[in-house]
Protein backbone atom coordinates (compact mmCIF):
# COMPACT_ATOMS: atom_id res chain seq x y z
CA UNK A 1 3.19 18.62 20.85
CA UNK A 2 5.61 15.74 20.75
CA UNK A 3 6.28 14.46 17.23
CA UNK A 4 7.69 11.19 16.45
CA UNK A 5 9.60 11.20 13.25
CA UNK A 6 9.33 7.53 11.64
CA UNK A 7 10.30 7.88 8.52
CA UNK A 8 12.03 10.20 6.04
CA UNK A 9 13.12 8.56 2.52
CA UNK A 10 14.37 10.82 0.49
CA UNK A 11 14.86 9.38 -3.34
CA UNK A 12 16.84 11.87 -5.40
CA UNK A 13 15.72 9.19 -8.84
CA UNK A 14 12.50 8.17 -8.77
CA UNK A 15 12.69 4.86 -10.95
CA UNK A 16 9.57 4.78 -13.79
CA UNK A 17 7.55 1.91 -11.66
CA UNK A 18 7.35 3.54 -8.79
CA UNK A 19 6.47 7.02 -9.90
CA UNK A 20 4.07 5.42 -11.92
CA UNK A 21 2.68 3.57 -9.27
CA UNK A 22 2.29 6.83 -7.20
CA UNK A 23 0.35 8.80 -9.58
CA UNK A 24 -1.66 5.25 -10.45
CA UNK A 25 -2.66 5.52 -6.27
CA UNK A 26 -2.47 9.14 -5.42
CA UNK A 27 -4.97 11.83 -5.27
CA UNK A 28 -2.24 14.85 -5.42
CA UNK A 29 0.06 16.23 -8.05
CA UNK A 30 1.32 13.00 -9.87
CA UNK A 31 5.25 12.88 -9.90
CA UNK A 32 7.35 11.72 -12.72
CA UNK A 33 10.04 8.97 -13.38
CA UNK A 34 13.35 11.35 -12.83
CA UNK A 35 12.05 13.71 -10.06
CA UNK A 36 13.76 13.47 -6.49
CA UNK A 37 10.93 12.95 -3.71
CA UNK A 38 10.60 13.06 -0.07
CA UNK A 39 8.07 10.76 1.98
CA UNK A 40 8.10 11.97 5.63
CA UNK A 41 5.90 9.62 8.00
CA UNK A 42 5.28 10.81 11.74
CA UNK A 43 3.04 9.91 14.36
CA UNK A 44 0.61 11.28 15.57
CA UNK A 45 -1.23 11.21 11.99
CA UNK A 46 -2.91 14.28 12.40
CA UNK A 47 0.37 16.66 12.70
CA UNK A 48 0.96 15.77 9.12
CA UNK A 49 -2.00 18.68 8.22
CA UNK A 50 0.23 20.85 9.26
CA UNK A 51 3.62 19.96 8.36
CA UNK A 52 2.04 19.73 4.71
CA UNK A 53 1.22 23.23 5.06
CA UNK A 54 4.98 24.34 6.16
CA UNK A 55 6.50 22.06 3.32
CA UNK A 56 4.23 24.28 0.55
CA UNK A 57 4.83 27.80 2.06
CA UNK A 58 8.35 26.99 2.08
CA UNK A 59 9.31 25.54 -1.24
CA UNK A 60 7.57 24.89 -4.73
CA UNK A 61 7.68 21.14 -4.03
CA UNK A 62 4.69 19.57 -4.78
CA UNK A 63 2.61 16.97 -3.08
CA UNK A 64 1.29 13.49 -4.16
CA UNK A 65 0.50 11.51 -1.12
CA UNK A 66 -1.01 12.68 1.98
CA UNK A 67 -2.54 10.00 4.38
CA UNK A 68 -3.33 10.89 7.64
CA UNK A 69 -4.83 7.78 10.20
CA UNK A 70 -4.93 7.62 13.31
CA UNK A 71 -2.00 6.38 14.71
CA UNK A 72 0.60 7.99 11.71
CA UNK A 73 0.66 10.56 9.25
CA UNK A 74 2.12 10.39 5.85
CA UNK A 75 3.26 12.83 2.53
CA UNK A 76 4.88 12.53 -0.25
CA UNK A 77 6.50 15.89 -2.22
CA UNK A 78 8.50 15.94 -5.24
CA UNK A 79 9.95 18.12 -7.66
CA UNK A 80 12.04 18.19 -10.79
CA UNK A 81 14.70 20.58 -8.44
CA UNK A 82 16.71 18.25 -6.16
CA UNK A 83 17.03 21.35 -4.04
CA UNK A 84 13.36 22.29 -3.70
CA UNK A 85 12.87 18.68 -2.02
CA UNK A 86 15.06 18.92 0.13
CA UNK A 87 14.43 22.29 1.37
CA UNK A 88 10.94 21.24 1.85
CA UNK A 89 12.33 18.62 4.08
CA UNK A 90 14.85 21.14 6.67
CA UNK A 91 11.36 23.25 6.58
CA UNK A 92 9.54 19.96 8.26
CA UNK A 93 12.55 19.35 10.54
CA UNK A 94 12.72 22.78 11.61
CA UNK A 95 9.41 23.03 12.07
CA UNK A 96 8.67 19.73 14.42
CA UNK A 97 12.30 20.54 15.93
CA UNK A 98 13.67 17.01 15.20
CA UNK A 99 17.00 16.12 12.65
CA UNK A 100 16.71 13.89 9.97
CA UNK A 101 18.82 11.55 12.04
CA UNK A 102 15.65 11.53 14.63
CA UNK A 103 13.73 9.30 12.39
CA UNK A 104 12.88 5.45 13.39
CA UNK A 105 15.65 2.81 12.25
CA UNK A 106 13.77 0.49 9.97
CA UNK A 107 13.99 -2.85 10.18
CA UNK A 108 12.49 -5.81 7.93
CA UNK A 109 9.63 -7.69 10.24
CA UNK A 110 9.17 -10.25 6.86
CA UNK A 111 10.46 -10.91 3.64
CA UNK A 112 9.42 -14.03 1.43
CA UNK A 113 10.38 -15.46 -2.02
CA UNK A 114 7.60 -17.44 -3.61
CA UNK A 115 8.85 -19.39 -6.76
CA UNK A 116 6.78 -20.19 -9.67
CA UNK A 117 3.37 -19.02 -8.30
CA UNK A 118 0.82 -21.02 -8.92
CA UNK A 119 -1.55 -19.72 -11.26
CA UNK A 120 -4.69 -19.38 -8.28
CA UNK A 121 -2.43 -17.74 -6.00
CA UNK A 122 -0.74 -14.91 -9.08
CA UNK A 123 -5.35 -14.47 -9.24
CA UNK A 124 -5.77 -13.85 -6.02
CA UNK A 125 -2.95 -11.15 -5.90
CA UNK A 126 -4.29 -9.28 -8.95
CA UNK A 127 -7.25 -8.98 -8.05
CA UNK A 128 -6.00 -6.64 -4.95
CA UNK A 129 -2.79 -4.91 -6.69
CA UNK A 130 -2.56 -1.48 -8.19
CA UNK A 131 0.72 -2.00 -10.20
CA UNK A 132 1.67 -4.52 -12.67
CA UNK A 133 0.21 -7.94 -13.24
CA UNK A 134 1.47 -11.18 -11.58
CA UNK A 135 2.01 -14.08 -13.89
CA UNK A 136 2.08 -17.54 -12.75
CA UNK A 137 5.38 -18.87 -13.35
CA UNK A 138 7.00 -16.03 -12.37
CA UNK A 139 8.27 -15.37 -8.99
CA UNK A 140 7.26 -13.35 -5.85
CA UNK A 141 9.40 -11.51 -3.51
CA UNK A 142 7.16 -9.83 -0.72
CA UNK A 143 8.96 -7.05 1.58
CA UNK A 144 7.33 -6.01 5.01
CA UNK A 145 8.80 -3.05 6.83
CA UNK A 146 8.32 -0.79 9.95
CA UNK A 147 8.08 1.99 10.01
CA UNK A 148 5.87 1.65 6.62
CA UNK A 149 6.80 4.54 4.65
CA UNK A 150 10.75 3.47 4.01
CA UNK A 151 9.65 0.72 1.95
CA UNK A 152 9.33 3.22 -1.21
CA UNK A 153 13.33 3.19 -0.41
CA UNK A 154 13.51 -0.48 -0.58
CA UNK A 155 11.16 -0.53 -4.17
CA UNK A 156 12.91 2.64 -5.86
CA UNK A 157 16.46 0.77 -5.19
CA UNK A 158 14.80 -2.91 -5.94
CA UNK A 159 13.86 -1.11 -9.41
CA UNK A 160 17.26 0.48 -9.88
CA UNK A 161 18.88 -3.50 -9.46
CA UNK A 162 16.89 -5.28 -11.45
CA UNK A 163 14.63 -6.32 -14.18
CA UNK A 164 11.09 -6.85 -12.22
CA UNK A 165 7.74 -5.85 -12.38
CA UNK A 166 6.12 -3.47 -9.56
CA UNK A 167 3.03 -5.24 -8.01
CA UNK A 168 1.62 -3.70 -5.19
CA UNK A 169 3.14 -0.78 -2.69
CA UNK A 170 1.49 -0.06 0.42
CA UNK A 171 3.52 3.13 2.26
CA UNK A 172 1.28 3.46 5.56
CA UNK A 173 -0.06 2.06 8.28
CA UNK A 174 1.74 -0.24 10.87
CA UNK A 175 3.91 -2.29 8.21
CA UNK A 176 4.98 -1.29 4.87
CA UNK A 177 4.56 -3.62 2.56
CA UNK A 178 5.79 -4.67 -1.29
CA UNK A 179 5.26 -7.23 -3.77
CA UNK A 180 7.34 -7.72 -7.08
CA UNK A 181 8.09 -9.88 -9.63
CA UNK A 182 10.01 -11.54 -11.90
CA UNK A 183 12.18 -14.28 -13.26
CA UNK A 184 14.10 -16.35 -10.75
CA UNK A 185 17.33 -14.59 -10.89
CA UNK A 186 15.71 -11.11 -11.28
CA UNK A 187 14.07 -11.36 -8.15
CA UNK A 188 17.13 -12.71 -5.93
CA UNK A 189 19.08 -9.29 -6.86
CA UNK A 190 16.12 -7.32 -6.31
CA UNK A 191 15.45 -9.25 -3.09
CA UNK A 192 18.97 -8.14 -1.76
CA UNK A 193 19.16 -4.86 -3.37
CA UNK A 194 15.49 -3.61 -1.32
CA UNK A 195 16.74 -5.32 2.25
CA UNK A 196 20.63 -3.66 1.37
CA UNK A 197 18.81 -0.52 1.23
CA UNK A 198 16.63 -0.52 4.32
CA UNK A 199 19.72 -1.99 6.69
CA UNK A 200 22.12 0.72 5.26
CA UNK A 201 19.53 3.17 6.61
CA UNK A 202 21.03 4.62 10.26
């Protein structure tokens, strides 16, 4: 079977919103703020069954996410060892015989800065997030990436820049997608800090 390898974001620091976030949405073992983690996205979705069995076999990494849909498959490991991660990740290599350099270039398909949102529009958005709540008055920066799981690259190094509040994440499916907020100013560097990161990405 031919895999396609569209993402593979490793984070050696997972930043406290984000692993927060991931235990918040995830059915699996619920990482920590600290840990180094691995989210490996391929298509087709169903192949991700069994890479998720190679990754435990072969390390003690752990597993937080797995999605698998039709078109792509996704999983998130982690563990407290660097090492372990990152072992689990040559195992999945090896075993769909691509390199990490294989994976998809990401690119940014949208990203939008809303200022001072209006109070109806900050309602609207809570009522779908799973993170933090918007206020009105505060603004928006929304992040849209493909492949979708390399946007947990752009929000870990969006957290690391800046003082901002971690909305909503979505990982998987066609798009990734992100929404944060934030004063003004905190939002600009944590704007260019999350599009930095995915166009440094070869």
């Amino acid at each position: 079977m031919s895999v396609t390898l569209r993402s593979y974001a490793f984070i050696d620091s997972l930043q406290p919103q984000l692993a927060a976030f991931t235990g918040t949405t995830a059915r699996g073992f619920l990482p920590l703020a600290g840990q180094a983690s691995l989210w490996v996205e391929t298509a087709p979705g169903m192949i991700i069954n069994r890479i998720t069995d190679v990754a435990l076999k072969a390390t003690a990494a752990v597993p937080a996410v797995q999605v698998v849909e039709r078109a792509f498959g996704l999983l998130e490991l982690h563990h407290d060892d660097k090492g372990e991660v990152m072992a689990a990740g040559d195992a999945i290599l090896r075993f769909i015989s691509v390199k990490r350099e294989d994976a998809v270039k990401p690119r940014v398909t949208s990203n939008q800065i809303i200022r001072a949102v209006e109070p109806y529009q900050a309602q609207l958005i809570n009522r779908n997030r799973n993170g933090m709540m918007l206020i009105p008055g505060e603004s928006l920066f929304i992040l849209e990436t493909e492949p979708a799981a390399w946007i947990v690259l752009a929000a870990n190094e969006a957290e690391k820049a800046a003082k901002v509040s971690l909305i909503n994440l979505q990982p998987y499916g066609a798009f990734g997608r992100l929404w944060m907020s934030g004063s003004e100013s905190e939002i600009d560097s944590a704007a260019a800090a999350a599009i930095a990161a995915i166009e440094a990405i070869q």
